[in-house]
Protein backbone atom coordinates (compact mmCIF):
# COMPACT_ATOMS: atom_id res chain seq x y z
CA UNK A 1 67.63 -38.67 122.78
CA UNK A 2 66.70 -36.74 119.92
CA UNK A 3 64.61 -39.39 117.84
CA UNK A 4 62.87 -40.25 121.28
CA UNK A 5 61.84 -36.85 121.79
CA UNK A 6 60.58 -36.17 118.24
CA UNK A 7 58.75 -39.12 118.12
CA UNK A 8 57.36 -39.52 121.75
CA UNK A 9 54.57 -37.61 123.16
CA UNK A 10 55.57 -35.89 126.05
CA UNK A 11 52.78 -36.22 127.61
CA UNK A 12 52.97 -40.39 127.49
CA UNK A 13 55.83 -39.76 130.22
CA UNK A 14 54.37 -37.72 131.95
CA UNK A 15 51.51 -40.71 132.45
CA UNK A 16 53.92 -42.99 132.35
CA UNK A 17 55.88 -41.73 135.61
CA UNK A 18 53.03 -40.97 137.87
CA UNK A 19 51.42 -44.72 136.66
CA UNK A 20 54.44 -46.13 137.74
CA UNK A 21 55.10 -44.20 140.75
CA UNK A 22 50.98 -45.08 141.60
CA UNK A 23 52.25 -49.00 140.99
CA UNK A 24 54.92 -49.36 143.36
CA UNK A 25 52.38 -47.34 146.07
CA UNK A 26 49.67 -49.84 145.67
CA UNK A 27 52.05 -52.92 145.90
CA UNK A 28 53.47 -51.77 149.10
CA UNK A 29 49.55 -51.19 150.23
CA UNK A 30 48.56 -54.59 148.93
CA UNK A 31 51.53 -55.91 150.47
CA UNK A 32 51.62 -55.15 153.90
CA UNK A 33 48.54 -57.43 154.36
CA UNK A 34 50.84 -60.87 153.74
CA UNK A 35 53.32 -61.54 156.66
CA UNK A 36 57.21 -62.48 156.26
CA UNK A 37 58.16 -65.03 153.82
CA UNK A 38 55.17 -64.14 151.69
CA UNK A 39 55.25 -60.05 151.95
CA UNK A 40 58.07 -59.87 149.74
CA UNK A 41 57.38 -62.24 147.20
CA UNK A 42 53.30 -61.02 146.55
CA UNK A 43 55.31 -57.08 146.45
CA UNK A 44 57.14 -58.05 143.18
CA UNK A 45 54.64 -59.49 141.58
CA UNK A 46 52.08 -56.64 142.36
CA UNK A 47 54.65 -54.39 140.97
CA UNK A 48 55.33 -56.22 137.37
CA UNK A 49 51.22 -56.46 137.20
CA UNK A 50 50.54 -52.62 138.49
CA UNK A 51 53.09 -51.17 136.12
CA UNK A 52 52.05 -53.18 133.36
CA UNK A 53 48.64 -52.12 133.80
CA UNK A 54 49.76 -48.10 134.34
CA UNK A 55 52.05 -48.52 131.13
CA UNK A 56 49.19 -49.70 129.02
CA UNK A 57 46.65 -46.74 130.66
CA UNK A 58 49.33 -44.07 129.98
CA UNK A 59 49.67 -44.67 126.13
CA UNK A 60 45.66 -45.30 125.90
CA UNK A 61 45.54 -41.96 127.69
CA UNK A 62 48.02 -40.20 125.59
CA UNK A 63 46.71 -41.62 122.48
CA UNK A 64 48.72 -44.45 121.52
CA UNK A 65 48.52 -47.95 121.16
CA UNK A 66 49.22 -49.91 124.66
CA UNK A 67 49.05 -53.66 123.73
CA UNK A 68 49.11 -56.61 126.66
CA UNK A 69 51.15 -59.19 124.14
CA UNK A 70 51.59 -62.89 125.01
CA UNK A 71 55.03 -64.58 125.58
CA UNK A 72 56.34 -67.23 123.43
CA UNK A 73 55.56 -69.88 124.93
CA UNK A 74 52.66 -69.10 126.19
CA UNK A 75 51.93 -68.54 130.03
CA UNK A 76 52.75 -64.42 130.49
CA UNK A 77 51.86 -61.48 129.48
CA UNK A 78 53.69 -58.21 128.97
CA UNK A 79 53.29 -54.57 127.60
CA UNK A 80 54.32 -53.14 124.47
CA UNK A 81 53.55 -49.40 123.45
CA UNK A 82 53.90 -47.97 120.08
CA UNK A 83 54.76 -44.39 119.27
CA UNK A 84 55.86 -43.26 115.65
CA UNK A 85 58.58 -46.20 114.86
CA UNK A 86 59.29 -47.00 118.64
CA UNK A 87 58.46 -49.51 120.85
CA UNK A 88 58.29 -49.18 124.18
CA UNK A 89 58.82 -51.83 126.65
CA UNK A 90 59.03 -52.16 130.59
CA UNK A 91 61.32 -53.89 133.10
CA UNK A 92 62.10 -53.32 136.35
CA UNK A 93 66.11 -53.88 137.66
CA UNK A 94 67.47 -54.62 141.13
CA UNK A 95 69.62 -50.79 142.65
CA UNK A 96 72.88 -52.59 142.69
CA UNK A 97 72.40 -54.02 138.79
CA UNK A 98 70.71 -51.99 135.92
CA UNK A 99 71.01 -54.68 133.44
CA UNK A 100 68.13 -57.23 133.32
CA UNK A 101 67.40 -60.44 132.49
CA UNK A 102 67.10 -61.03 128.63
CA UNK A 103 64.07 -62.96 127.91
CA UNK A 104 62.64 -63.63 124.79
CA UNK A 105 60.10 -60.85 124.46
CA UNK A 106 62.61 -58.38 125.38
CA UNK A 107 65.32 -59.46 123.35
CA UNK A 108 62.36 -59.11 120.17
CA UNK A 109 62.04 -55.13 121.09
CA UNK A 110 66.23 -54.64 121.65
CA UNK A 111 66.53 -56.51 118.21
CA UNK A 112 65.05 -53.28 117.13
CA UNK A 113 68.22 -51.62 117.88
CA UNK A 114 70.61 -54.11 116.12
CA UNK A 115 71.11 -51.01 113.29
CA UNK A 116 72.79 -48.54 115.68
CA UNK A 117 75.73 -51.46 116.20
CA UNK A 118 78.41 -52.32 113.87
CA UNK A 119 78.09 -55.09 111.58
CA UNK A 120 80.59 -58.12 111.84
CA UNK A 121 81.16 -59.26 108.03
CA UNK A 122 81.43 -62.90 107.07
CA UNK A 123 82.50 -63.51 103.62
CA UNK A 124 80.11 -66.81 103.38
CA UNK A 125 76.78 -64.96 104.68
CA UNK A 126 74.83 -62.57 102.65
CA UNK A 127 74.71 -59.06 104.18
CA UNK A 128 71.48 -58.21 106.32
CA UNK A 129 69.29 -55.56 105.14
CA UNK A 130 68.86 -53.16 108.31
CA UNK A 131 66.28 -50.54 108.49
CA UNK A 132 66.82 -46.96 109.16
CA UNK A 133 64.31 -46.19 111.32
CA UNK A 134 62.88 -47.59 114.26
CA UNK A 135 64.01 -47.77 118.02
CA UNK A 136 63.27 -50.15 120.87
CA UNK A 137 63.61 -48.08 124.39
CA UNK A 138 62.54 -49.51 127.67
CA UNK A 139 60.98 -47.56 130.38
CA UNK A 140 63.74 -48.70 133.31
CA UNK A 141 62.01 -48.62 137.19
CA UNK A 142 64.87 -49.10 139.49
CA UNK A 143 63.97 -51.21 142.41
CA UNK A 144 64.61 -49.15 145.83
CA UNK A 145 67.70 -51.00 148.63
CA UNK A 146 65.57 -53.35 150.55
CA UNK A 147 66.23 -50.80 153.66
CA UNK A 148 64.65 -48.08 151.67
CA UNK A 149 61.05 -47.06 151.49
CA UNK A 150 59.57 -50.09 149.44
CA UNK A 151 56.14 -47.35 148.21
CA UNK A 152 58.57 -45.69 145.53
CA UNK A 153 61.37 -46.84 142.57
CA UNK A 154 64.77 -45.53 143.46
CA UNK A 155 64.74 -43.96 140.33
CA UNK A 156 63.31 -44.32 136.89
CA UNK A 157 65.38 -44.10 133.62
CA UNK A 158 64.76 -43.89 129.96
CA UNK A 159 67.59 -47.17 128.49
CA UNK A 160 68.46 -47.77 124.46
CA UNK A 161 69.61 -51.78 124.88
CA UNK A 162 71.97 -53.18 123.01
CA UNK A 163 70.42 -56.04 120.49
CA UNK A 164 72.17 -59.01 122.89
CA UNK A 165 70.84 -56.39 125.86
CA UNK A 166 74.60 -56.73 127.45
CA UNK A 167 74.59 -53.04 127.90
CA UNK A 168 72.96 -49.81 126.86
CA UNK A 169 73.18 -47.37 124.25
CA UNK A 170 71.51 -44.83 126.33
CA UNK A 171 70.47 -45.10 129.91
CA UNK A 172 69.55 -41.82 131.46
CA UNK A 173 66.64 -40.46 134.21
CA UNK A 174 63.34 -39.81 132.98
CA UNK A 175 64.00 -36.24 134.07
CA UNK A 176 66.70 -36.11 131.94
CA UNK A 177 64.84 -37.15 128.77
CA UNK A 178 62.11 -34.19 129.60
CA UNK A 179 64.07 -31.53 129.99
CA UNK A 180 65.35 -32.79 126.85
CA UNK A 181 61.42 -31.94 125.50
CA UNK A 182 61.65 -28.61 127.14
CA UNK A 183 64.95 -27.83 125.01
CA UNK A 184 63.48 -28.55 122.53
CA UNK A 185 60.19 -26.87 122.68
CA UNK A 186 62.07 -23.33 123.66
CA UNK A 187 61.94 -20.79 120.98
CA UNK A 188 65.10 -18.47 120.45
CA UNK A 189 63.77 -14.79 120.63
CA UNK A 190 65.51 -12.91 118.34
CA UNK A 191 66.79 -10.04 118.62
CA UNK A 192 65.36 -6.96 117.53
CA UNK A 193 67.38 -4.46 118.81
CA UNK A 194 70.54 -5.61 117.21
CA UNK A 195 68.18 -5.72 114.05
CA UNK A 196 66.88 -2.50 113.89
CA UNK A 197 70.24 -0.89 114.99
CA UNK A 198 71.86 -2.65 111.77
CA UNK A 199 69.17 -1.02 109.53
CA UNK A 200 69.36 2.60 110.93
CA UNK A 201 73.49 2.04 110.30
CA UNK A 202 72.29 1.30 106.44
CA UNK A 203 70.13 3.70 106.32
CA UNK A 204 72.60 6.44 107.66
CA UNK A 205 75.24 5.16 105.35
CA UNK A 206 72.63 5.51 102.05
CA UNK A 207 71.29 8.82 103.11
């Protein structure tokens, strides 16, 4: 939580939220125009496409780079932000399962991670050189229960993946991860009283 704080701009999630939030509002908008079977199937897509877009506007806005990068093979596209050693990634999960489907492009930013795991030695392979720095973090959106209000995510959460993204090293609400900025931002006021009341005592006991 730390290293995301000191190297994220706060005010890239702060973008970041409200472009999502705007994402899943303008799917549900676009949406309602298609009739049952197609209504749900045109909604997800919107979605990956809207959020996408917002991720890319919220680092361009905060002053980072927002790249649209091309899957291997070729067909899709998908967003990749850069901030001070981290990459930033987006998915979207179903509310009853928070772990996603590993593609490719995925798996490339939670490889990133692969140094915060232990190592497994084999005696006949020569050791891999890990970095020390570096962090691949995905910005989670959290689908809402198909009875729910469809215009908003259930939630959306800051997640750490695992290099085989089988689980997470850290998976915790956005709101968490800025009140984590706000912790760290607030200045201890020292104080002066206990200070000054110290120095008369010295004072007293030189005079």
């Amino acid at each position: 939580m730390d290293y995301i704080v000191s190297c994220t701009p706060r005010n890239f999630l702060q973008l970041a939220v409200e472009g999502l939030e705007a994402a899943y509002s303008q799917a549900h908008r676009e949406a309602s125009t298609y009739e049952h079977p197609e209504h749900r199937r045109v909604q997800g897509q919107v979605r990956h496409y809207r959020q996408n877009e917002a991720l890319r506007t919220a680092a361009q806005n905060a002053g980072l780079v927002g790249l649209a990068a091309q899957t291997d093979p070729k067909g899709e596209f998908y967003t990749l932000v850069s901030a001070q050693g981290i990459v930033y990634g987006r998915i979207s999960v179903n509310f009853s399962n928070r772990i996603p489907r590993a593609a490719k492009h995925r798996r490339a930013i939670a490889a990133l991670n692969s140094r915060l795991e232990p190592i497994n030695f084999d005696l006949f392979s020569p050791p891999v050189d890990r970095g020390t720095e570096g962090l691949g973090v995905f910005l989670v959106t959290v689908n809402p229960h198909l009875r729910a209000p469809q215009d908003m995510p259930a939630k959306i959460c800051v997640g750490v993946p695992f290099s085989n993204f089988k689980e997470w090293h850290l998976f915790e609400p956005i709101e968490s991860v800025m009140a984590a900025f706000t912790a760290k931002t607030e200045t201890t006021v020292p104080d002066r009283a206990l200070v000054t009341l110290k120095k008369k005592l010295k004072d007293a006991e030189a005079g």
